[in-house]
N, C-alpha and C. Protein backbone atom coordinates (compact mmCIF):
# COMPACT_ATOMS: atom_id res chain seq x y z
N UNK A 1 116.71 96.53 69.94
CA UNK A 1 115.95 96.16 71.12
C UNK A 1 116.52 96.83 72.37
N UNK A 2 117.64 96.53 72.52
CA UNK A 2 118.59 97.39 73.84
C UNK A 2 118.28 98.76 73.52
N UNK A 3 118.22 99.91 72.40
CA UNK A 3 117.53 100.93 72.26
C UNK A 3 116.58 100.87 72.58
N UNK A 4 115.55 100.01 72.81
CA UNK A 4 114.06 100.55 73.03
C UNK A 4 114.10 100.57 74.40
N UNK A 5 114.68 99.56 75.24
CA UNK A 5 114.82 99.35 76.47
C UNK A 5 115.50 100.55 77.29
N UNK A 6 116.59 101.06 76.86
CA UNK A 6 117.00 102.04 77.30
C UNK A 6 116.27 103.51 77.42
N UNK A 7 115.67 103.59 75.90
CA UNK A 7 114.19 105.06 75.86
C UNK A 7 113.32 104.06 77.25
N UNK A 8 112.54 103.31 77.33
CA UNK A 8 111.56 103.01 78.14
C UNK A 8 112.24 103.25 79.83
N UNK A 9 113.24 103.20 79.58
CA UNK A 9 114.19 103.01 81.33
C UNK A 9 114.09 104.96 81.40
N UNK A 10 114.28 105.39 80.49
CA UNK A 10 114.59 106.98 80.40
C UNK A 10 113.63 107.61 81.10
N UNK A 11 112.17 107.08 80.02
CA UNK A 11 110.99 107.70 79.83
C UNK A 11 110.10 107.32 81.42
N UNK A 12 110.52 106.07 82.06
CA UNK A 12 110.08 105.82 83.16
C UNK A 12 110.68 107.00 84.05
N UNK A 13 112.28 107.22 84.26
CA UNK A 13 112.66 107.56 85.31
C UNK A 13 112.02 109.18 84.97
N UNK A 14 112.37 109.69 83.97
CA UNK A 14 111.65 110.89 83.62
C UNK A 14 110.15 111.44 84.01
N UNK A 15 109.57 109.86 83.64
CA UNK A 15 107.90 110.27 84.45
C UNK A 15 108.25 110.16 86.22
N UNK A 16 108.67 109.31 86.15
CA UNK A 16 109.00 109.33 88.37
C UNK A 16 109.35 110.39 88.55
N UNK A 17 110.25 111.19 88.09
CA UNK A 17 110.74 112.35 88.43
C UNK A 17 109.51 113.57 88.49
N UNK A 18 108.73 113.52 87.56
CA UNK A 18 108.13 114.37 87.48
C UNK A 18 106.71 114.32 88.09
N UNK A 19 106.51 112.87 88.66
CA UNK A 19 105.58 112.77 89.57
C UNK A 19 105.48 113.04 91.22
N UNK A 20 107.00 112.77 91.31
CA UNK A 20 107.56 113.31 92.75
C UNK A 20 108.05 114.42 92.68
N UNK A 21 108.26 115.49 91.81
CA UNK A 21 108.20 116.96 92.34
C UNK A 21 106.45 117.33 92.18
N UNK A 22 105.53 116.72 91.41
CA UNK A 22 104.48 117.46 91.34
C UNK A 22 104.21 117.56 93.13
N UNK A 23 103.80 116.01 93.31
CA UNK A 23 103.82 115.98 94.99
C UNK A 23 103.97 116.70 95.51
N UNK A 24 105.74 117.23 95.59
CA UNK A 24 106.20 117.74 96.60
C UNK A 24 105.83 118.90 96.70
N UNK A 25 105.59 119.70 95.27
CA UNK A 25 105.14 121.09 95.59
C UNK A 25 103.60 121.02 95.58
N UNK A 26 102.82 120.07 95.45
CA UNK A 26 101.32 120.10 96.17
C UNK A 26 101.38 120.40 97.46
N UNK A 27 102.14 119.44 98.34
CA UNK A 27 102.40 119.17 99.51
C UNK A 27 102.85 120.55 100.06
N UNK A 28 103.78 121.20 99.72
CA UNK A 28 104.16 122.49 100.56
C UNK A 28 103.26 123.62 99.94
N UNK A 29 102.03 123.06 98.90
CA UNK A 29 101.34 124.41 98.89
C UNK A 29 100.33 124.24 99.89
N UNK A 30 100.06 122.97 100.18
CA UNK A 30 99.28 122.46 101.55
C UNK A 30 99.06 122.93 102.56
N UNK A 31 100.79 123.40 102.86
CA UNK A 31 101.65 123.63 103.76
C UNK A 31 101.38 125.61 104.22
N UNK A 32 101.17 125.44 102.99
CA UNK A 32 101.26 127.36 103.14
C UNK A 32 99.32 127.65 103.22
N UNK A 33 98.64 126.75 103.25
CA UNK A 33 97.09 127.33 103.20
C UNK A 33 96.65 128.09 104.24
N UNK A 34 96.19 128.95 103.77
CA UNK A 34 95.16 130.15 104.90
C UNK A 34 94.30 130.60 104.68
N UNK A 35 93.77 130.26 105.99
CA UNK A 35 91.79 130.49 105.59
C UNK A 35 91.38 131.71 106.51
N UNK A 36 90.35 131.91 106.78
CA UNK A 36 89.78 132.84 107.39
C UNK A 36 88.59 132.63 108.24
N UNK A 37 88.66 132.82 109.34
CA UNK A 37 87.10 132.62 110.36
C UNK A 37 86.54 133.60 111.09
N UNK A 38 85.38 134.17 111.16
CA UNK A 38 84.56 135.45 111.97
C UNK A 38 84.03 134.93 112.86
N UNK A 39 83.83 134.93 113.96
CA UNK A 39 83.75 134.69 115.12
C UNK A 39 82.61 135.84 115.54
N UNK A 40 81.44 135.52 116.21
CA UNK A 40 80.74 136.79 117.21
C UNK A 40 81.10 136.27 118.40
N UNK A 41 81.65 137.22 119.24
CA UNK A 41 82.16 137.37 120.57
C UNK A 41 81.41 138.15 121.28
N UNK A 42 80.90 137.55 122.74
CA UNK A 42 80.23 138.49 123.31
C UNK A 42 81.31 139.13 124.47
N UNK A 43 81.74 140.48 123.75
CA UNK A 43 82.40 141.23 124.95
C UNK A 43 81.88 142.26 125.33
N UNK A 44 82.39 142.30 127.06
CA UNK A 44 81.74 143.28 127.40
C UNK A 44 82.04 144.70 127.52
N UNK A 45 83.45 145.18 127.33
CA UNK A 45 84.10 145.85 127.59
C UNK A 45 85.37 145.83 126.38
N UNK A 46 86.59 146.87 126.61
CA UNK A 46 87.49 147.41 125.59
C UNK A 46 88.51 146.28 126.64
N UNK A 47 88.53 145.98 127.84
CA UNK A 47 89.46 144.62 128.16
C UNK A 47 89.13 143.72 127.75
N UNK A 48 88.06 143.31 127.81
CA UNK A 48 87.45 141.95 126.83
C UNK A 48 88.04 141.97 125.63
N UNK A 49 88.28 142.69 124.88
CA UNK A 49 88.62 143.04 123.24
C UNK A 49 90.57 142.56 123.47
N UNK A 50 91.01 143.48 125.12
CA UNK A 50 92.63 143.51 125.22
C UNK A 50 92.83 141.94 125.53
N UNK A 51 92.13 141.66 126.35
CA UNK A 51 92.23 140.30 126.25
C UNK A 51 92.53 138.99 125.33
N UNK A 52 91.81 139.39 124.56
CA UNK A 52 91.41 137.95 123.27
C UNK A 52 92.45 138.80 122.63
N UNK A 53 93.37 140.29 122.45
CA UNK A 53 94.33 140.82 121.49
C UNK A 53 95.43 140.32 122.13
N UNK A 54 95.20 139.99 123.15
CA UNK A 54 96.83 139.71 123.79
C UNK A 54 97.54 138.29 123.81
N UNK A 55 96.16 137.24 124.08
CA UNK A 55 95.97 135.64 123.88
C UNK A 55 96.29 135.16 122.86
N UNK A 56 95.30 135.48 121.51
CA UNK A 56 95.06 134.96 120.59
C UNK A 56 96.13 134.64 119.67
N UNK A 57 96.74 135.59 119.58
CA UNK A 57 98.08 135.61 118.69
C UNK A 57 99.03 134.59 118.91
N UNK A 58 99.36 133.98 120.27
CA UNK A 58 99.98 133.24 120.32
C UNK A 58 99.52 131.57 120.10
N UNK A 59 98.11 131.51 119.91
CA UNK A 59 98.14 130.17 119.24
C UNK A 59 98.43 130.35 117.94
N UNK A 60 98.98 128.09 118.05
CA UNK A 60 99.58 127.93 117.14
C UNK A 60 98.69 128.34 115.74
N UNK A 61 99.60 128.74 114.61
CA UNK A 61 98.63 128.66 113.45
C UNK A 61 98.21 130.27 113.10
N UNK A 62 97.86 130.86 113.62
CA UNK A 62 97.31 132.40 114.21
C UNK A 62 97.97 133.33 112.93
N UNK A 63 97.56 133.98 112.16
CA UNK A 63 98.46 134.53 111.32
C UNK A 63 98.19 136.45 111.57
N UNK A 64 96.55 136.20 111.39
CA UNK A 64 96.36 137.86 111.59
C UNK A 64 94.99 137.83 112.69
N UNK A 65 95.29 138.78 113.12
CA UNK A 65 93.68 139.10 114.11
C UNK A 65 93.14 140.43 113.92
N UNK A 66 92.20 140.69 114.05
CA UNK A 66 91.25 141.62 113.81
C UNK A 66 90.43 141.40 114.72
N UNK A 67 89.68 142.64 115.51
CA UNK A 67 89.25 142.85 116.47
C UNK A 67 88.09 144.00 116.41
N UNK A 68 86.57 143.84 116.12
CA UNK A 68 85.44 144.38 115.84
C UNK A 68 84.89 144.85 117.26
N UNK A 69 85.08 145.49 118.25
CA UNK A 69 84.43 145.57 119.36
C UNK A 69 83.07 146.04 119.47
N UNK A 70 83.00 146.82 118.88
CA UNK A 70 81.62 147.29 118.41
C UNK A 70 80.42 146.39 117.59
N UNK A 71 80.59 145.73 117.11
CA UNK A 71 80.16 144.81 116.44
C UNK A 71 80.77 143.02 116.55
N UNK A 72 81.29 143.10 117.91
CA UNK A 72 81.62 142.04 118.77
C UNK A 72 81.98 140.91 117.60
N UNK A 73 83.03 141.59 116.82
CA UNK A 73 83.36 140.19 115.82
C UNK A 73 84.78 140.11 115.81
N UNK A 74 85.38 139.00 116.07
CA UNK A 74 86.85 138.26 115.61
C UNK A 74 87.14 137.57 114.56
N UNK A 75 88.01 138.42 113.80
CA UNK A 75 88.46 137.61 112.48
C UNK A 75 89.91 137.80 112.91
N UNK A 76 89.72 135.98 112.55
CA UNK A 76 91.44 135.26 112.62
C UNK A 76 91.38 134.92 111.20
N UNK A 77 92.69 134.94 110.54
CA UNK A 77 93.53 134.28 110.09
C UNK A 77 94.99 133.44 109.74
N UNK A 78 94.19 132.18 109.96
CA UNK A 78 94.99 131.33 110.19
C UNK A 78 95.44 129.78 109.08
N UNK A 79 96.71 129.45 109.40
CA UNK A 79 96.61 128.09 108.97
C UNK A 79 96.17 126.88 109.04
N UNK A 80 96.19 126.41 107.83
CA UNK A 80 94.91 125.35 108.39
C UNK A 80 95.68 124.09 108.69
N UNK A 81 97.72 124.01 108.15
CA UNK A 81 98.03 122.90 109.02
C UNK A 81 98.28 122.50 110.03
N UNK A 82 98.76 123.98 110.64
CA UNK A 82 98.93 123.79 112.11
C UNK A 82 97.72 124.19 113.27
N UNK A 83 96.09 124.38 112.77
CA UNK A 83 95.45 124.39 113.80
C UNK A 83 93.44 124.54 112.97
N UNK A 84 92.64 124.73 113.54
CA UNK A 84 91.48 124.57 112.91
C UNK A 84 90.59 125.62 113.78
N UNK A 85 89.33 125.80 112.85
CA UNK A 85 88.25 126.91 113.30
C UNK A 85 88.12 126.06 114.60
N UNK A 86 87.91 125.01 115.24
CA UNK A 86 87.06 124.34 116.19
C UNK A 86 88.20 124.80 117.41
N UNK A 87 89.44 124.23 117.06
CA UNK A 87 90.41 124.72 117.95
C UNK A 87 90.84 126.10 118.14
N UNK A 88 90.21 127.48 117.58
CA UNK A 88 90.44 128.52 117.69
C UNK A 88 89.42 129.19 118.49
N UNK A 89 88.15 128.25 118.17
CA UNK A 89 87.34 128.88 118.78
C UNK A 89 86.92 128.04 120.23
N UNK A 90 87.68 127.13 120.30
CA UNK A 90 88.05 126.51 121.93
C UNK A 90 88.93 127.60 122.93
N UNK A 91 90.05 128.30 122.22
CA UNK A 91 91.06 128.99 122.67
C UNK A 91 90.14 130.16 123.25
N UNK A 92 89.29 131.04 122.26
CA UNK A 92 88.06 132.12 122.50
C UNK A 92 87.40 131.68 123.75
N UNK A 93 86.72 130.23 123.78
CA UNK A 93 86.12 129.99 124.94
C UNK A 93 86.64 129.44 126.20
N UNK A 94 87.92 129.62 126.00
CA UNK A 94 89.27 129.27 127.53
C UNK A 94 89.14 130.47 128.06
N UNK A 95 88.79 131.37 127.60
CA UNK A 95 89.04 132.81 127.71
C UNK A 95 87.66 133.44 128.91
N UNK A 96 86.95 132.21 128.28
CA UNK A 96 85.44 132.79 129.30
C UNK A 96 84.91 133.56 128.73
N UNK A 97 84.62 133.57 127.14
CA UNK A 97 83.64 134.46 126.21
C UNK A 97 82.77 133.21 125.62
N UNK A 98 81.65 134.08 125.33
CA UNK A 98 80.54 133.27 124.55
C UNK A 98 80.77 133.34 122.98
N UNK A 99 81.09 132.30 122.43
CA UNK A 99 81.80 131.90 120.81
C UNK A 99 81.05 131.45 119.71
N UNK A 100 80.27 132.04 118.81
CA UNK A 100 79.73 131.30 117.18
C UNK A 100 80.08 131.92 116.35
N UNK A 101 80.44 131.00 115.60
CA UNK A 101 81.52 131.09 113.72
C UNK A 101 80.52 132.20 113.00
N UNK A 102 80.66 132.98 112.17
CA UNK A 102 79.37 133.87 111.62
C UNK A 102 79.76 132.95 110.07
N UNK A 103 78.82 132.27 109.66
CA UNK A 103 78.49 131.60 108.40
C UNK A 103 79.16 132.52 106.93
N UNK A 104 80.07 132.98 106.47
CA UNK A 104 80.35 133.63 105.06
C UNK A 104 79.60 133.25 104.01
């Protein structure tokens, strides 16, 4: 009986264990997600373009920018724990540009 008790004490701590690393590395793959958003920007000019290249980068989250002037499109990529399309494209319109997401 003290044998069975001891496998069941094992087999518990063994499953806990292995339920709290699954977690943890869910959690920091969470951590690492990056998405992507296109933006049409109405600029008017190649400062309009230096502008949003010089800003943008420094919000939080911000990973890559790309800059379409010709075809007035901004693609960010960014993380999605430290910031969101709504808040990126608030930052675009601090800027004093006209801002919609282009649907993928």
């Amino acid at each position: 009986m003290k044998n069975i008790i001891q496998n069941l004490k094992k087999a518990t701590l063994a499953i806990a264990i292995i339920l709290f690393t699954t977690a943890a590395f869910a959690e920091k793959q969470e951590l690492k997600k990056i998405e992507t958003v296109v933006f049409n920007v109405e600029m008017d000019c190649q400062g309009c373009a230096k502008k949003i290249e010089k800003s943008m980068p420094f919000e939080k989250g911000v990973k890559n920018l790309q800059i379409d002037f010709e075809n007035q499109k901004v693609t960010l990529t960014y993380k999605t724990k430290a910031t969101t399309k709504e808040a990126l494209k608030k930052a675009i319109e601090k800027l004093h540009f006209k801002v919609t997401e282009v649907k993928l």
